[in-house]
Structure formats: C-alpha cells, structure tokens
Protein backbone atom coordinates (compact mmCIF):
# COMPACT_ATOMS: atom_id res chain seq x y z
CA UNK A 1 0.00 0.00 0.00
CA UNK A 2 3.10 2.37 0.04
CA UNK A 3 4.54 1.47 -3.25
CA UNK A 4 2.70 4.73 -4.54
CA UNK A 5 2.22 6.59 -1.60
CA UNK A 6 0.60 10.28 -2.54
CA UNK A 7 2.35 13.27 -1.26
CA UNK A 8 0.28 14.88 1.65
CA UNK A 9 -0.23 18.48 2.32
CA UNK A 10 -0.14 19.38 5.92
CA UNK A 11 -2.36 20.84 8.09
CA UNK A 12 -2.14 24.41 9.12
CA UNK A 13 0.22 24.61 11.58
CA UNK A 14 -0.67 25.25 15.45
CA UNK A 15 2.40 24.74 17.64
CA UNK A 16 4.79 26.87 16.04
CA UNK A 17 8.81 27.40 16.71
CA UNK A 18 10.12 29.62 18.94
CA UNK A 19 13.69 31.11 18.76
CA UNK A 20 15.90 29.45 20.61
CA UNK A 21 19.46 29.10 21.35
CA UNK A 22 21.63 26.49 19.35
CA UNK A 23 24.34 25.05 21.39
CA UNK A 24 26.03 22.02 19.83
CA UNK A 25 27.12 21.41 15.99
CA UNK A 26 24.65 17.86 15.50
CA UNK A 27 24.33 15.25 12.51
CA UNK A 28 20.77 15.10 11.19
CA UNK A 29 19.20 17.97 13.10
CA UNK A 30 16.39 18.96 12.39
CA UNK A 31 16.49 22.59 13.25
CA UNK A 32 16.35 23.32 9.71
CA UNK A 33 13.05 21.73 9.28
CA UNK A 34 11.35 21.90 12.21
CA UNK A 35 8.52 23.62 10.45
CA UNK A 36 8.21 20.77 8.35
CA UNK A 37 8.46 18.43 11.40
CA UNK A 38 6.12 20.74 13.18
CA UNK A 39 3.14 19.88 10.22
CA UNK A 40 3.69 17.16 10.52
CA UNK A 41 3.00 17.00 14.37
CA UNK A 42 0.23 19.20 14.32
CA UNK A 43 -1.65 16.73 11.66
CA UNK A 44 -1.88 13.95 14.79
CA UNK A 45 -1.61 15.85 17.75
CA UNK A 46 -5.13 15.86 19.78
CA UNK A 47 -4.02 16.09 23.24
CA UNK A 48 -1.70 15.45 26.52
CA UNK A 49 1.93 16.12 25.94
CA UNK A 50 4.71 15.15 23.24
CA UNK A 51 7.42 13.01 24.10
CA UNK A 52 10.49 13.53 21.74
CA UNK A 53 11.91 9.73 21.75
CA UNK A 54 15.18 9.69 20.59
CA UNK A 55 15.84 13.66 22.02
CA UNK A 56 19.76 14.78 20.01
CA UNK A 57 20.05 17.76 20.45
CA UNK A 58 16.96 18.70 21.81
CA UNK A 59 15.80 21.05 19.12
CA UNK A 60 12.26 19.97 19.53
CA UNK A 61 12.36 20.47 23.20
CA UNK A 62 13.98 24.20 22.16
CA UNK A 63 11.41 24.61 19.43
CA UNK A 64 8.30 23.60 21.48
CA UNK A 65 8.60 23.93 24.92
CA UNK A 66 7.04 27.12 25.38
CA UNK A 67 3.65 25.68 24.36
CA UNK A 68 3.18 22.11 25.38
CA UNK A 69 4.66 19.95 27.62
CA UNK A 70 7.39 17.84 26.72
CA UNK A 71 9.35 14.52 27.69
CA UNK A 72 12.60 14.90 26.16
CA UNK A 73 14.44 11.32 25.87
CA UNK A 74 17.62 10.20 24.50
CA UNK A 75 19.65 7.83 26.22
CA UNK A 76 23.09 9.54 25.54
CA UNK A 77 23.27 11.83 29.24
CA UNK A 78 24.39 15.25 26.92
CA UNK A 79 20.99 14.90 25.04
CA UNK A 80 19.37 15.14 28.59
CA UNK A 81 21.44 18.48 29.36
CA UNK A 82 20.59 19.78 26.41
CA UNK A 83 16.70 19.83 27.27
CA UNK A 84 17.23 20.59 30.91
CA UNK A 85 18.72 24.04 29.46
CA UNK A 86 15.13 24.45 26.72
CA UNK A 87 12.80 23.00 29.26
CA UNK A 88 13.61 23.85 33.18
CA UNK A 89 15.78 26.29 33.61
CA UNK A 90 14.77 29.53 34.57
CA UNK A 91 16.63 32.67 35.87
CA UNK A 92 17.12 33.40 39.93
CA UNK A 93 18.24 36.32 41.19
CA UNK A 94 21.07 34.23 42.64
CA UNK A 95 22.24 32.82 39.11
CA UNK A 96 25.27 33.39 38.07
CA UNK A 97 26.54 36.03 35.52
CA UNK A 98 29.15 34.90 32.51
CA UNK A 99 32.06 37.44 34.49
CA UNK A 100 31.64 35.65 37.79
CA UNK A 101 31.86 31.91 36.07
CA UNK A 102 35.12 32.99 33.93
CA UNK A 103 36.50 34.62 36.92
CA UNK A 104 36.45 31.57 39.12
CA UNK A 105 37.84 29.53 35.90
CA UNK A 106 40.31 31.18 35.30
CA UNK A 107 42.53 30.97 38.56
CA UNK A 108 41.99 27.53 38.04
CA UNK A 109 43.65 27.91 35.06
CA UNK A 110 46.43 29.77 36.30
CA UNK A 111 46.84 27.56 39.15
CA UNK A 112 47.05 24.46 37.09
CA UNK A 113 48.96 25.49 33.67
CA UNK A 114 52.35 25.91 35.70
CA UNK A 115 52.78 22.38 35.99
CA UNK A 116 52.15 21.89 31.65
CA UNK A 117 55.34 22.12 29.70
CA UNK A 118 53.72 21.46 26.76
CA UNK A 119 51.38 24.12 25.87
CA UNK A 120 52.26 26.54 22.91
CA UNK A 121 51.11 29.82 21.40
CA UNK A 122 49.16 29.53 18.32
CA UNK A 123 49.67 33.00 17.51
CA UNK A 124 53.55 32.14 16.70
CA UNK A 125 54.03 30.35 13.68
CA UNK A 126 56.49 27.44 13.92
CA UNK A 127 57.29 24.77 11.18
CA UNK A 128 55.25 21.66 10.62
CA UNK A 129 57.76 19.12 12.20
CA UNK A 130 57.89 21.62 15.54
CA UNK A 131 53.99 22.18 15.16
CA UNK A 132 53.39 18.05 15.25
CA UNK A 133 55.82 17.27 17.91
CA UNK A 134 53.91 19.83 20.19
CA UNK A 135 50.47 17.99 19.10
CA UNK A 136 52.49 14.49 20.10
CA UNK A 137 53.67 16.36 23.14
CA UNK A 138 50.43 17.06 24.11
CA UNK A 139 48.84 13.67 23.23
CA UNK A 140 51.04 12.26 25.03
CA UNK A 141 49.25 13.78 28.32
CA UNK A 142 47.00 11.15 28.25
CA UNK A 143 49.84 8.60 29.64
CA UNK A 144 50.26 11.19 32.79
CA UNK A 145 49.19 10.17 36.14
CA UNK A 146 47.45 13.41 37.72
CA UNK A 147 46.85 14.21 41.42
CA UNK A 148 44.30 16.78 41.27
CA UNK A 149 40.79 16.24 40.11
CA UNK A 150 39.14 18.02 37.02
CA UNK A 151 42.28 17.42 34.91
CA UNK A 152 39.75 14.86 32.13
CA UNK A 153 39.95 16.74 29.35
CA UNK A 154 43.51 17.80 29.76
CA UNK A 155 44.77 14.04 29.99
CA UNK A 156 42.61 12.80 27.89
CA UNK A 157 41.98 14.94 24.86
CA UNK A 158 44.90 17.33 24.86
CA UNK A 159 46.29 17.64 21.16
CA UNK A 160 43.03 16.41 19.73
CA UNK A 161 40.16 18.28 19.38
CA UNK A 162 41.58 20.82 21.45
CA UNK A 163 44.91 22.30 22.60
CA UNK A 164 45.91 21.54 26.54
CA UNK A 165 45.56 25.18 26.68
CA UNK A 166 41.84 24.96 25.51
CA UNK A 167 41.81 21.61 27.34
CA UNK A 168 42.74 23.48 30.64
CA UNK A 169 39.65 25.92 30.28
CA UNK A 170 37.06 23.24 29.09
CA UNK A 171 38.06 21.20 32.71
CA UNK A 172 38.27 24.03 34.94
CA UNK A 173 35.03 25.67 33.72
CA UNK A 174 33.62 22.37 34.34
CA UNK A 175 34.39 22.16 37.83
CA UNK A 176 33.27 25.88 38.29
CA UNK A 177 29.92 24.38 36.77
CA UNK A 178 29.62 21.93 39.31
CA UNK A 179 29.37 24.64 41.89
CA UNK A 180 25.93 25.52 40.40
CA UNK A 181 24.57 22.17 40.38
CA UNK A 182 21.81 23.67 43.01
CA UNK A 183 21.04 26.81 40.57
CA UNK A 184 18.27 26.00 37.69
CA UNK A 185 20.57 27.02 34.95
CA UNK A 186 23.03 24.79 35.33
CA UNK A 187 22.28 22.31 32.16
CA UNK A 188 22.49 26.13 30.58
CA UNK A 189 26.01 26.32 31.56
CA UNK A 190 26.76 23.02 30.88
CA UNK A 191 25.10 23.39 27.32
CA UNK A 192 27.12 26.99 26.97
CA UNK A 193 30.40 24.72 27.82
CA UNK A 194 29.45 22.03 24.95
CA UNK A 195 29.20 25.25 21.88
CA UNK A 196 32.52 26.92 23.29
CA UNK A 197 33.70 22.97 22.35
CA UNK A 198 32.39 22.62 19.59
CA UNK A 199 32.97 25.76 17.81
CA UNK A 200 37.14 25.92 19.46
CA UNK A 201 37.33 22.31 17.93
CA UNK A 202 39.83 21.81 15.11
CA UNK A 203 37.65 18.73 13.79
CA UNK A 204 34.47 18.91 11.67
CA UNK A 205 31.43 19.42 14.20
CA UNK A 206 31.84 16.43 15.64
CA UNK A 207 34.40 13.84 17.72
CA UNK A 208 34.72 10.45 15.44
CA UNK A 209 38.64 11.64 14.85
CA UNK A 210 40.23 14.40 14.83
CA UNK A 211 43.02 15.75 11.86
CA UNK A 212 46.24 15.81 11.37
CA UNK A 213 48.78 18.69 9.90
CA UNK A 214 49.70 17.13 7.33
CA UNK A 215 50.55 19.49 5.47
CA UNK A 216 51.10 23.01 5.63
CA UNK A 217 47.50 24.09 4.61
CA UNK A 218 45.99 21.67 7.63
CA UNK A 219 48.48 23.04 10.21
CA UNK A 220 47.38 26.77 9.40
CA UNK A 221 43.93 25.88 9.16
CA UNK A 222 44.08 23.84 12.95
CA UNK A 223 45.77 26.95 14.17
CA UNK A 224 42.80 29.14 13.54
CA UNK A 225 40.96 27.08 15.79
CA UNK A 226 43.65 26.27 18.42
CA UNK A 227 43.71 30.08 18.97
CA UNK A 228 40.02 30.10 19.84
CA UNK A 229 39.50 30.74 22.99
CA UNK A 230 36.85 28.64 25.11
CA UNK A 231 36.54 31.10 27.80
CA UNK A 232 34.95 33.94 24.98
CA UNK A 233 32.89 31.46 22.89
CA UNK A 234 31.57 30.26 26.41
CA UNK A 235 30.63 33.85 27.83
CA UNK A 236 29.21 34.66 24.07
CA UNK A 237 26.58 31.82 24.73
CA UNK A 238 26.00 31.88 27.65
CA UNK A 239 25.23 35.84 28.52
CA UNK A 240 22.65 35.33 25.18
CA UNK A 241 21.23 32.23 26.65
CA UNK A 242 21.27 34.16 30.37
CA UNK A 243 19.16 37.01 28.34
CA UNK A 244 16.40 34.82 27.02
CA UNK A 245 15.65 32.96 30.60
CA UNK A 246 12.25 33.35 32.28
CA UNK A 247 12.82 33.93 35.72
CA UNK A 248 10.14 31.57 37.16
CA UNK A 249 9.83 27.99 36.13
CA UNK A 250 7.92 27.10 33.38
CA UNK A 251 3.94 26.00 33.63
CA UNK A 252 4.75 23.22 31.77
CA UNK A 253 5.15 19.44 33.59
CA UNK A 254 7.96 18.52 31.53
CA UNK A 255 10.13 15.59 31.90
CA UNK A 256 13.76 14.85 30.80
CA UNK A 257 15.01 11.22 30.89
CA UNK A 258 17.58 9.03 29.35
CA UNK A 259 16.61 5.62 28.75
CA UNK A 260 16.41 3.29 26.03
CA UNK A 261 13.56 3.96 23.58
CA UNK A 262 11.46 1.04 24.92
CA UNK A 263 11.69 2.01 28.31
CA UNK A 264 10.40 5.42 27.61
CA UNK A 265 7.39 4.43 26.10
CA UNK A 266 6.44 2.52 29.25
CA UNK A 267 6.12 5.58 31.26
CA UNK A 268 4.59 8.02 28.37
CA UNK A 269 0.88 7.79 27.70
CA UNK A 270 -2.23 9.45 25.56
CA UNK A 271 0.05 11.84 23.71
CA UNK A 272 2.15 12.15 20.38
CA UNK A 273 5.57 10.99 20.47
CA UNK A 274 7.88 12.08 17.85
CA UNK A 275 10.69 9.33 16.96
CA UNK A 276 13.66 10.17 15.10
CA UNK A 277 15.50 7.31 15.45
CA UNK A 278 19.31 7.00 13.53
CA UNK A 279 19.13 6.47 10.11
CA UNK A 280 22.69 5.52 9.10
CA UNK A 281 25.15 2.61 10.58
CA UNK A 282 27.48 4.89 12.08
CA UNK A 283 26.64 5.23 15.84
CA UNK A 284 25.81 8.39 17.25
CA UNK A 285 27.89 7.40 20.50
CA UNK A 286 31.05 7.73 18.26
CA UNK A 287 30.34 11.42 16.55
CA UNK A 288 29.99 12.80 20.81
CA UNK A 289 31.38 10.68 23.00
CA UNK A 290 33.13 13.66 23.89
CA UNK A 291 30.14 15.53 25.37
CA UNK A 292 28.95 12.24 27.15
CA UNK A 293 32.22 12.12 28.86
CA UNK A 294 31.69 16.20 29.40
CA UNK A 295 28.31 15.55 31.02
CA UNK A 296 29.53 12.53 33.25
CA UNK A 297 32.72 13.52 33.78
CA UNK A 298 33.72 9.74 34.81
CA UNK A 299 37.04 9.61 33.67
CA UNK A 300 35.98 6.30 31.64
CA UNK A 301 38.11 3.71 29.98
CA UNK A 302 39.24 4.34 26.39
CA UNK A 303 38.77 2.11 23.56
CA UNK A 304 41.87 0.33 22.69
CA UNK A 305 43.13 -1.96 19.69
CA UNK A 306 45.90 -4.18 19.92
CA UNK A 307 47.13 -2.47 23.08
CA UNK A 308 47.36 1.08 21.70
CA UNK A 309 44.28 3.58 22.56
CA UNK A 310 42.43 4.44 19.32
CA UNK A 311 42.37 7.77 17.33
CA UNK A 312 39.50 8.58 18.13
CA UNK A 313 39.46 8.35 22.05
CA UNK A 314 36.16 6.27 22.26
CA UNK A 315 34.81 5.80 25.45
CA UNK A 316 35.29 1.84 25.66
CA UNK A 317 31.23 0.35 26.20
CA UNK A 318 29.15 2.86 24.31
CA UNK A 319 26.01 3.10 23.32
CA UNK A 320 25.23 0.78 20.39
CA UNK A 321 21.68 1.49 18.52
CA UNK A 322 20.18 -1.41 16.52
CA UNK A 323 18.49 1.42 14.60
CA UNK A 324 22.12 1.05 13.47
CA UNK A 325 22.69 -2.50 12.94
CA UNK A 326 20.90 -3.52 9.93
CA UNK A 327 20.07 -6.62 11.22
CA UNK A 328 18.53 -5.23 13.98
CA UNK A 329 16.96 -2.19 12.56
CA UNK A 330 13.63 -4.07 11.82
CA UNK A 331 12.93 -5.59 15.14
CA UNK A 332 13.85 -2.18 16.41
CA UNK A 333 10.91 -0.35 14.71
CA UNK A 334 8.44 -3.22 15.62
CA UNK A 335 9.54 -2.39 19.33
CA UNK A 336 9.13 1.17 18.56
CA UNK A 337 5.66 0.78 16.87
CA UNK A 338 4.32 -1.58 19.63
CA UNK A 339 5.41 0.48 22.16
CA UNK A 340 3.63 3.57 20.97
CA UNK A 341 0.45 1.76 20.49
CA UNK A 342 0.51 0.17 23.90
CA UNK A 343 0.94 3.44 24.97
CA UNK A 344 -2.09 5.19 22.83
CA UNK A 345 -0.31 7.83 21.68
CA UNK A 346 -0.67 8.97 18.42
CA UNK A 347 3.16 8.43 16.31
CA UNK A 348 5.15 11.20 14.24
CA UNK A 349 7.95 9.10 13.11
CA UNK A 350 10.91 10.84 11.03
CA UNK A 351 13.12 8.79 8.31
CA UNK A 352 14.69 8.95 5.23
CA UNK A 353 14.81 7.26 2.05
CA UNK A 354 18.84 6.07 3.18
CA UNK A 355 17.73 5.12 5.69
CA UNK A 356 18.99 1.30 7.15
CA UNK A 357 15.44 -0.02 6.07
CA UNK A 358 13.01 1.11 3.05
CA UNK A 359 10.63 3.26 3.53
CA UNK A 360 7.94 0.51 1.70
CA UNK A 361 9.62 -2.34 4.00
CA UNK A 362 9.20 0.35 7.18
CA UNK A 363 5.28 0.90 5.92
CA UNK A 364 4.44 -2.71 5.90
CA UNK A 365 5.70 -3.33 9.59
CA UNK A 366 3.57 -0.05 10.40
CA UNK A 367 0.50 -1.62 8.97
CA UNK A 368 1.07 -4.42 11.35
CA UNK A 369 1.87 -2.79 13.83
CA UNK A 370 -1.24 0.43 13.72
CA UNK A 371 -3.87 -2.08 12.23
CA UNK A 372 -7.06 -0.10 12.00
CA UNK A 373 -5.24 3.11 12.71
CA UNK A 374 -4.68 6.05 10.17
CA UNK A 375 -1.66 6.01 8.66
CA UNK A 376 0.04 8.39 6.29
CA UNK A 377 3.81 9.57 4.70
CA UNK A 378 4.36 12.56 4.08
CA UNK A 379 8.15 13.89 2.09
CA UNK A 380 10.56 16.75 2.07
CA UNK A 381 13.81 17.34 0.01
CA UNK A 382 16.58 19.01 1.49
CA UNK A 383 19.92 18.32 2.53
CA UNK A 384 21.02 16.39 5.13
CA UNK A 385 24.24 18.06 6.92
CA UNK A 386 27.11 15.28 7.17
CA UNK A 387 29.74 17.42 9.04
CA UNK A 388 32.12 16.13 6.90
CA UNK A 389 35.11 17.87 5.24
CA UNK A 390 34.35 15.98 2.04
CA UNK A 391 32.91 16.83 -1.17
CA UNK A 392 29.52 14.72 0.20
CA UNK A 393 29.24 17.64 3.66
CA UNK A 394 25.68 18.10 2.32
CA UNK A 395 23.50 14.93 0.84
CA UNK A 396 20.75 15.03 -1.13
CA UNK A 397 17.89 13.02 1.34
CA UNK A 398 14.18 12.87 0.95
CA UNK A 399 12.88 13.44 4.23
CA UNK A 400 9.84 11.06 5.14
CA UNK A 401 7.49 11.79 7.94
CA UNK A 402 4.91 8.67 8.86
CA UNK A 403 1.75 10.15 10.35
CA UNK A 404 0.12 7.54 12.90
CA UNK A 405 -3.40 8.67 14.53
C-alpha cells in the first residue's frame, strides 16, 4: 500500500517554533526543518503532551517547549542536558553572571597550567615538524598520572580536538559548573560549555577523529581554531542564553530522561511521540562521545586496539543502537511501533529514504503494527548536513514523515 504513496499536504500549523538558542554542531538535526516536522506533528496531535523519543540535540524540546509539555528522551546523558537548558531552567536572582563563572575559571587555570610544559602559542608560527611534535607532546598527556581532580579533558583529549591550553579551560570551567549544580541554569552552563567545544574544535562538528597537519595548509587551518578561545565562545553563549531565561519555572510538567527507547514508552501515555531514530550505521555514541564524557565527567576507559588507545578516544562500552545494525533495525521499529500503540499515543515518526530499512519495507511493519489506525507519509527534500570535510558535507535526502493517529 506504500509502493505509490501520494504526497500529503499538511495541516495548518498550530504549535509553532520559537527562537531558541543552538548550542552544539549535531548530525541530522532537524532545526532546519522543524517547520516541516512541526506539520507534521500538528496533523496527529489531539491532546496530553509530546514526548520527543530519541531527544539529540533537543531542538524539539527548544522549538516547542514554550507551548506544550514535553518529555525529552535520549539515552546519551548530553541529550538530557541539552533539554534541561530548553525546558527547566529559569533565571534566579542568585544565578550566576558569565564574568563571575570565567572569573572563578580562570585561577583555576592559572593555578594548574604551571605544571604543563607542553602548551604553545598559536599566535607564533612554527614549522610543521615543531607544530606536530607539540600535538604528540600534548597527546602524550594522556599517559600522565594526575593528582588533582578536574584534569579529564587535559589528559585525555589534549592535542586532539583541542589544545591543553583549551583543554585546561574546558576542565576548569567544568568544575566551576559543578558549583551551580543547586542553581536551575546549570544544564544552561553546561550546554554553553558544549558550543565553546564545539565551535574551538579543530575537527568537523563532531568527535569520530580528529586531523592531522599534514601538510602546511591543515596546520594553518588547525591553528585558527587552536587560537580560539573557550573562555569567549563560552561567555558569548551563555550571557545570550542568560538574556532569554524566564525567571520563574515554566507551567509546563515537563520531563527529561535518558533511557532506552522502549523504556520510555512505558512511562509516556495518551500523547504524540515524535521518533527520530538514527538512520545511518554509524553510531551516534562515536560522533559525541566527547560531550557524554563532558556531562559525566567519569574519567571512563578508552577504547583500545591491539594495546594502543584508538584515534578517536572512544569511550570503551558505548552506546550501540540497533536502529544502526541492519540486522537489527527491523525488530527495532516493531519495538518502537508496539510500544507507541501500547501506549495510545498517536506516532510522528521521522526517516529517510537512506535510511537502514526502506521506507515501503518500514510501511508494511507499520500496517502491522497500527492495524485499523490512520496512517500516512508525508516527504521533504533538502539536505542532510554530514559534518564532513568531504565533497559529500551536504546529501541530497528525501525526508519522510509517517503520520500515525
């Protein structure tokens, strides 16, 4: 019945998008489209609250949250952060300003850079065999036994993603966070701390591996962002986030969790849920590990092969979606579909046609699945952000949104 599926035209729209802060660089957001998403929502939503299934980046939560209650899910911890800083946190008179946060930082900094002999000014050129053996230099933190606490990112990411210079601020505004744990914007600092990371980063957006100077054209262009300082990108978020806070909390009953999909759907009823489940077979856990290890700060174990810690600085036991395992992927969506109708919630379901399944093999478990129930697909075009260096950073994808009501 979806060999031929007609293209829908959506309802008029009635949630609408806010503006709201963008924090973190993400693969397959879809900030870009919300109003699309948004339809698409609108066509099957009746009553009770939305729960966003597989959460990201939260943009739905930051889109939305203003105007319905939302549960917010994603079992990746930074996800949960994320919505925290969209959906509960509100302004006190006791909150604290950008100055205040950078001040405490940075004698942290200046307490703990003495005892780095490897850090380096970007601002002075050097050549390429000096510029490397400072990024080994600095890599090789990660073999250093430390006495202090808060020294994570410096030990294990210096040379990376970041310099240990960069990797000194990132830790020690951390621990200043930690101090606010009590305050309601603290996923807003945390969230603030994740875009100075992301947008100081010498890698593409995300943290599968970072580059290499290869040559002279990659050491000039990791300079640029190896002078970028963490402390100013941080403040520059977080005063504009600051600005935009209510300073009561929100009407709204919303809830933020982070479990697996099908654990979720036990505890959300008589609503819509909007699932945007992985498409591809790369795992999300390897693009930002780095913010899950942010967010816990747990000082994990790192993924090794044949003895030697990988490139990439996984954190060893991550997440592994079978949305992502194509022999898993259809057993996953028969979960996902039984779950939402045990629930009786009405289903918004996002997916693509490159996706691990088709969308006419996806349709036929969905007509199992919702027998008697309304179903309908609706498409898009655009272009699906990669975050890759490569000729393919922007793909040509047909959005698909299943309507279930």
């Amino acid at each position: 019945m979806f060999k031929n599926v007609e293209r829908v035209v959506l309802a008029k729209t009635k949630i609408t998008q806010r503006p709201y802060p963008q924090y973190i660089k993400y693969m397959g957001s879809k900030s870009k489209i919300m109003d699309f998403v948004l339809s698409g929502i609108n066509d099957v939503y009746e009553d009770g609250g939305i729960c966003d299934l597989f959460g990201g980046s939260a943009s739905l939560a930051g889109a939305v949250g203003d105007q319905v209650a939302i549960h917010s899910n994603d079992i990746q911890a930074y996800s949960a952060v994320l919505a925290g800083a969209y959906l509960t946190a509100w302004r006190k008179n006791s909150t604290p300003e950008a100055a205040a946060i950078i001040e405490q930082a940075k004698a942290i900094v200046s307490r703990n850079r003495k005892a780095i002999r490897c850090l380096h000014d970007y601002a002075h050129p050097v050549s390429i065999k000096r510029f490397n053996a400072i990024e080994r230099e600095q890599q090789s933190l990660i073999e250093r036994n430390f006495r202090r606490p808060w020294h994570l990112f410096l030990k294990y990411y210096s040379g990376t993603w970041w310099s240990a210079e960069q990797a000194l601020w990132i830790d020690a505004i951390r621990e200043v966070a930690d101090q606010y744990k009590a305050d309601p914007t603290y996923d807003v600092i945390l969230s603030s701390l994740m875009f100075a990371m992301a947008y100081s980063s010498q890698g593409t957006g995300h943290y599968a591996q970072y580059r290499d100077a290869n040559t002279a054209s990659s050491m000039k262009d990791i300079s640029i962002y190896r002078k970028k300082s963490v402390a100013q990108l941080f403040v520059k978020k977080y005063s504009g986030a600051l600005a935009t806070l209510a300073t009561q909390p929100s009407d709204f009953q919303h809830k933020v969790t982070s479990l697996d999909y099908r654990e979720c759907l036990k505890e959300f009823s008589g609503g819509t849920v909007y699932a945007d489940p992985p498409y591809a077979f790369v795992h999300y856990s390897r693009f930002y590990h780095a913010l899950e290890t942010l967010v816990l700060y747990d000082y994990p174990e790192i993924q090794e092969k044949n003895g030697v810690v990988v490139k990439g600085r996984y954190r060893e036991n991550r997440h592994q979606s079978p949305f992502c395992i194509r022999s898993l992927v259809a057993g996953a969506f028969e979960d996902l579909f039984r779950g939402v109708s045990e629930s009786g919630s009405n289903l918004v379901l996002s997916y693509s046609n490159t996706g691990m399944i088709s969308i006419d093999d996806l349709g036929e478990i969905a007509s199992r699945e919702f027998a008697g129930k309304s179903i309908e697909l609706v498409f898009t075009d655009y272009k699906h952000m990669t975050l890759g260096r490569q000729f393919d950073r922007h793909r040509e994808v047909e959005e698909c949104l299943m309507l279930v009501k």
